[in-house]
C-alpha atoms as a PDB file:
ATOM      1  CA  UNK A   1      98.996  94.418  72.597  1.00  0.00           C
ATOM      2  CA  UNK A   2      99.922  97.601  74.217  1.00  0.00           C
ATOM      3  CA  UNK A   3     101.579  97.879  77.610  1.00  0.00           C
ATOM      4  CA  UNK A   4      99.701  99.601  80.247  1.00  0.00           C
ATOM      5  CA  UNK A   5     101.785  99.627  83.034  1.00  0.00           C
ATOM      6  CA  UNK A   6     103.751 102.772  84.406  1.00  0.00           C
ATOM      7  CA  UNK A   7     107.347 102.787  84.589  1.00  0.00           C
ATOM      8  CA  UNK A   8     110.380 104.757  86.572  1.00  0.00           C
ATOM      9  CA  UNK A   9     113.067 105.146  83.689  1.00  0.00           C
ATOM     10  CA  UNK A  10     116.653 106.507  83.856  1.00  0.00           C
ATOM     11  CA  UNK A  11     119.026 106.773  81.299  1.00  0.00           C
ATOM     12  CA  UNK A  12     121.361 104.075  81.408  1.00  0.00           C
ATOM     13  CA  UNK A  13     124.761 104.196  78.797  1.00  0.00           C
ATOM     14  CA  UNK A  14     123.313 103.969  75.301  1.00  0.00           C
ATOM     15  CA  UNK A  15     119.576 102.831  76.908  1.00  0.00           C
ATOM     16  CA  UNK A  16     116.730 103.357  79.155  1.00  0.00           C
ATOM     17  CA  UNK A  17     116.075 101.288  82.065  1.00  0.00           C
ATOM     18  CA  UNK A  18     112.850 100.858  82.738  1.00  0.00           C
ATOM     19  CA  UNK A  19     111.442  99.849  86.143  1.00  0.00           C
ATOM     20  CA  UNK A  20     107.784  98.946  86.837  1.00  0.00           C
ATOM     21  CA  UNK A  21     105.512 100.418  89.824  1.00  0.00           C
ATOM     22  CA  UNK A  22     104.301  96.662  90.369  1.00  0.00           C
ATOM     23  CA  UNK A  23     107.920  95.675  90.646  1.00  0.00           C
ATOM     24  CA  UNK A  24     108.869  98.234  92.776  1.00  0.00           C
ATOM     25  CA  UNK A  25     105.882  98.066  94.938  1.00  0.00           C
ATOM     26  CA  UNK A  26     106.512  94.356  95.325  1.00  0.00           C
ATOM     27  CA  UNK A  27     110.356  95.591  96.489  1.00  0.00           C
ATOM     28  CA  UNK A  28     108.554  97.489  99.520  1.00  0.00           C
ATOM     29  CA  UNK A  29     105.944  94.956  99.939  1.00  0.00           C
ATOM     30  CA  UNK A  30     109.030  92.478 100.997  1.00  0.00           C
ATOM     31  CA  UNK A  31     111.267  94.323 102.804  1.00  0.00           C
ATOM     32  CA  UNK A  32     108.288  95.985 104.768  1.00  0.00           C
ATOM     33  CA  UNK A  33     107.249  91.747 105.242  1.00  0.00           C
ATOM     34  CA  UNK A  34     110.743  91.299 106.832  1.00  0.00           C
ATOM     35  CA  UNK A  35     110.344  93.267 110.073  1.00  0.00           C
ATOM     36  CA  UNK A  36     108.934  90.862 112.640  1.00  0.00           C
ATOM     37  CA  UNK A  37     105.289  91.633 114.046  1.00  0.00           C
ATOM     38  CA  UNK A  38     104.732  93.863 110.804  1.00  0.00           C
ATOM     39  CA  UNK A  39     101.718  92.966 107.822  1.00  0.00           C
ATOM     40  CA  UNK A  40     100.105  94.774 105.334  1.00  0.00           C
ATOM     41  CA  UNK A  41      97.264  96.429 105.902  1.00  0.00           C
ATOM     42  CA  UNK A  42      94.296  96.971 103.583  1.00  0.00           C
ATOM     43  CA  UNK A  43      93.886 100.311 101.810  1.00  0.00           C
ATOM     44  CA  UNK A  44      91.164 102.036 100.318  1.00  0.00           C
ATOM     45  CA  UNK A  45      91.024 101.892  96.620  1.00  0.00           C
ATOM     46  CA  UNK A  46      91.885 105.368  95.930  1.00  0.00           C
ATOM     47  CA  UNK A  47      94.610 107.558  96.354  1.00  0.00           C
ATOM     48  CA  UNK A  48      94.594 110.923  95.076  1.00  0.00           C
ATOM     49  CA  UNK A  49      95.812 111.525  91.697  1.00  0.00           C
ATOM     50  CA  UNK A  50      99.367 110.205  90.843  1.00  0.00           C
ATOM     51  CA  UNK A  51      99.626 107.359  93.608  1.00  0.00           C
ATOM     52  CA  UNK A  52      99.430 104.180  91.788  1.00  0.00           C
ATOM     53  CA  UNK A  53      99.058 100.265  93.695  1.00  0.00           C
ATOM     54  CA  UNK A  54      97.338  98.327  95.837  1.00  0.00           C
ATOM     55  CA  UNK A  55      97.302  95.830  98.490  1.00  0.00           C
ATOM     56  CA  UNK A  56      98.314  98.666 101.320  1.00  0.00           C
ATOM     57  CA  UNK A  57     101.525  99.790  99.215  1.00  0.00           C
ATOM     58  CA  UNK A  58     101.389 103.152  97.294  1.00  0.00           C
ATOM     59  CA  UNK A  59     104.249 104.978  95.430  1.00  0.00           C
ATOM     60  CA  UNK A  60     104.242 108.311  93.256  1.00  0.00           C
ATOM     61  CA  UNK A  61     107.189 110.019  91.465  1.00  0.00           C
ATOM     62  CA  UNK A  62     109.203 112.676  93.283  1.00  0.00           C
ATOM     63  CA  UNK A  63     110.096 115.993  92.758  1.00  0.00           C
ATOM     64  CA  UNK A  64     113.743 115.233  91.446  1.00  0.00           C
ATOM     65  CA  UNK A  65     114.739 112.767  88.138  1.00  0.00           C
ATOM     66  CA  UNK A  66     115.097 109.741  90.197  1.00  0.00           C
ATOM     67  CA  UNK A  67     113.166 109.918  93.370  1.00  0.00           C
ATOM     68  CA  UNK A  68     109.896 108.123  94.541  1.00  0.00           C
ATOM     69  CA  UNK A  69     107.441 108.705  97.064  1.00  0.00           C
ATOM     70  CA  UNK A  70     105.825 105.990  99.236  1.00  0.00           C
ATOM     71  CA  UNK A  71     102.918 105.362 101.358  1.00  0.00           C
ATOM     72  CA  UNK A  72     102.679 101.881 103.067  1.00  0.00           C
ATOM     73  CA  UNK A  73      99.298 100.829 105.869  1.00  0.00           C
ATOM     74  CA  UNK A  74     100.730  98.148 107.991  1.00  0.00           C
ATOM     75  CA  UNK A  75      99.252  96.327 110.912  1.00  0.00           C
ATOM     76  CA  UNK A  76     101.216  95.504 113.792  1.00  0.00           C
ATOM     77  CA  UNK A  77     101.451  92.946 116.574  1.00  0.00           C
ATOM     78  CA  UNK A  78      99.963  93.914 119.852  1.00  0.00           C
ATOM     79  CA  UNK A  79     102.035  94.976 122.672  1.00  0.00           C
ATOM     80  CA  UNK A  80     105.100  95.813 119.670  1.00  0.00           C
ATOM     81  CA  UNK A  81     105.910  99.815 120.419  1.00  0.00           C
ATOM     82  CA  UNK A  82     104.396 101.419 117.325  1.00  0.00           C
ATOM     83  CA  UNK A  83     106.662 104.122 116.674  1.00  0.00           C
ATOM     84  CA  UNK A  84     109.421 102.039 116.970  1.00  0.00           C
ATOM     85  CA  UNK A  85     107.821  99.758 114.374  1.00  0.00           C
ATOM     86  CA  UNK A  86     107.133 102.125 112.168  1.00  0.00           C
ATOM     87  CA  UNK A  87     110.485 104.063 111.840  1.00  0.00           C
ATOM     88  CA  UNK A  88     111.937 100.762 111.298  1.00  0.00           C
ATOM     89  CA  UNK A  89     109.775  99.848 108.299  1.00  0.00           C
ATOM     90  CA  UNK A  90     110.303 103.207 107.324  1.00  0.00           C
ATOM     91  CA  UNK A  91     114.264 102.784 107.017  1.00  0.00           C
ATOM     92  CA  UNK A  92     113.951  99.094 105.773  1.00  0.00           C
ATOM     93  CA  UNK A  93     112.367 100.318 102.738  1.00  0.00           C
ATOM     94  CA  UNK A  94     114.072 103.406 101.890  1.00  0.00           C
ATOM     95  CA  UNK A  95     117.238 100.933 102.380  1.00  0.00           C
ATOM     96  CA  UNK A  96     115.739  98.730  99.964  1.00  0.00           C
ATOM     97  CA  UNK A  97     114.652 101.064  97.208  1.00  0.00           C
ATOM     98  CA  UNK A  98     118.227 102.314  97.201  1.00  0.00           C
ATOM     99  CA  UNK A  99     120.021  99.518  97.460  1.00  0.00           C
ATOM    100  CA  UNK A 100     118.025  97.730  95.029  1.00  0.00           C
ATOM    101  CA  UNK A 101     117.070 100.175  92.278  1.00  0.00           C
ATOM    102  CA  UNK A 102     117.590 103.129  90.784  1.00  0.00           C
ATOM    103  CA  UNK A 103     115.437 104.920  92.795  1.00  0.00           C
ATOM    104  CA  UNK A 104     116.357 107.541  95.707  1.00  0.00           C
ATOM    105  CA  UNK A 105     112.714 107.597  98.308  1.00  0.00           C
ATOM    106  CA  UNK A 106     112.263 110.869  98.754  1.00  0.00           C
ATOM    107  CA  UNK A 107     109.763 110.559 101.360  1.00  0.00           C
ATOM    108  CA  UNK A 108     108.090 107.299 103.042  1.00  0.00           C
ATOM    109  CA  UNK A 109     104.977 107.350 105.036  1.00  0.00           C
ATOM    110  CA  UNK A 110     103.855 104.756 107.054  1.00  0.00           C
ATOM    111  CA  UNK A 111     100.712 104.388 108.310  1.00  0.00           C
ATOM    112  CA  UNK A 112     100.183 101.904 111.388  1.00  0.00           C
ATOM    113  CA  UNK A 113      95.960 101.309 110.510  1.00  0.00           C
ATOM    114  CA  UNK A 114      95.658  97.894 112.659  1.00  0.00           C
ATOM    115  CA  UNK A 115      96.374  96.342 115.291  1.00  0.00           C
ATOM    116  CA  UNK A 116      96.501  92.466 115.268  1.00  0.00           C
ATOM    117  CA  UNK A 117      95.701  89.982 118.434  1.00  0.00           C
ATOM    118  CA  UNK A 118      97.446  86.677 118.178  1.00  0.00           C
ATOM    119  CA  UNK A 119      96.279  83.931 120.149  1.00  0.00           C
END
């Protein structure tokens, strides 16, 4: 069975470690879930070339060894000040990738493409 899923990899001591876009993706998908008034939004299915997920999360290699590139479509609660949610998404998930992984974001775009009304 071959694998067909794309990987980050570093060099780690005498190794590579390997780290999936789905698990990564998942990564931003959480921390992005843990700002209040903030959901995923639904993208369209294609990104242009090199962008790889789904489900309103999208991340590319960067320009340097380690880095990453991300583009996330939330919705947001009405009435919550959309810059402020953004930004705040924006440094919840750069905090993560770091934090978490290997992985230094280079640049993360968020893209506020709903608005939701809760009863």
């Amino acid at each position: 069975m071959t694998d067909n899923k794309l990987y980050f990899e570093t060099v780690c001591g005498d190794g590579t470690l390997k780290l999936s876009y789905d698990a990564a993706a998942a990564l931003i998908r959480t921390a992005a879930g843990e700002i209040s008034g903030v959901s995923e939004a639904m993208t369209p299915d294609t990104m242009p070339a090199g962008w790889h997920g789904s489900k309103g999360t999208w991340i590319a290699p960067g320009e340097t060894e380690n880095g990453c590139r991300v583009r996330m479509y939330i919705t947001v609660q009405l009435g919550d000040p959309l810059t402020a949610r953004a930004a705040a998404v924006q440094e919840k998930i750069k905090n993560a990738l770091e934090a978490s992984t290997f992985l230094t974001a280079e640049s993360v775009d968020v893209f506020v493409a709903g608005v939701r009304l809760d009863k």
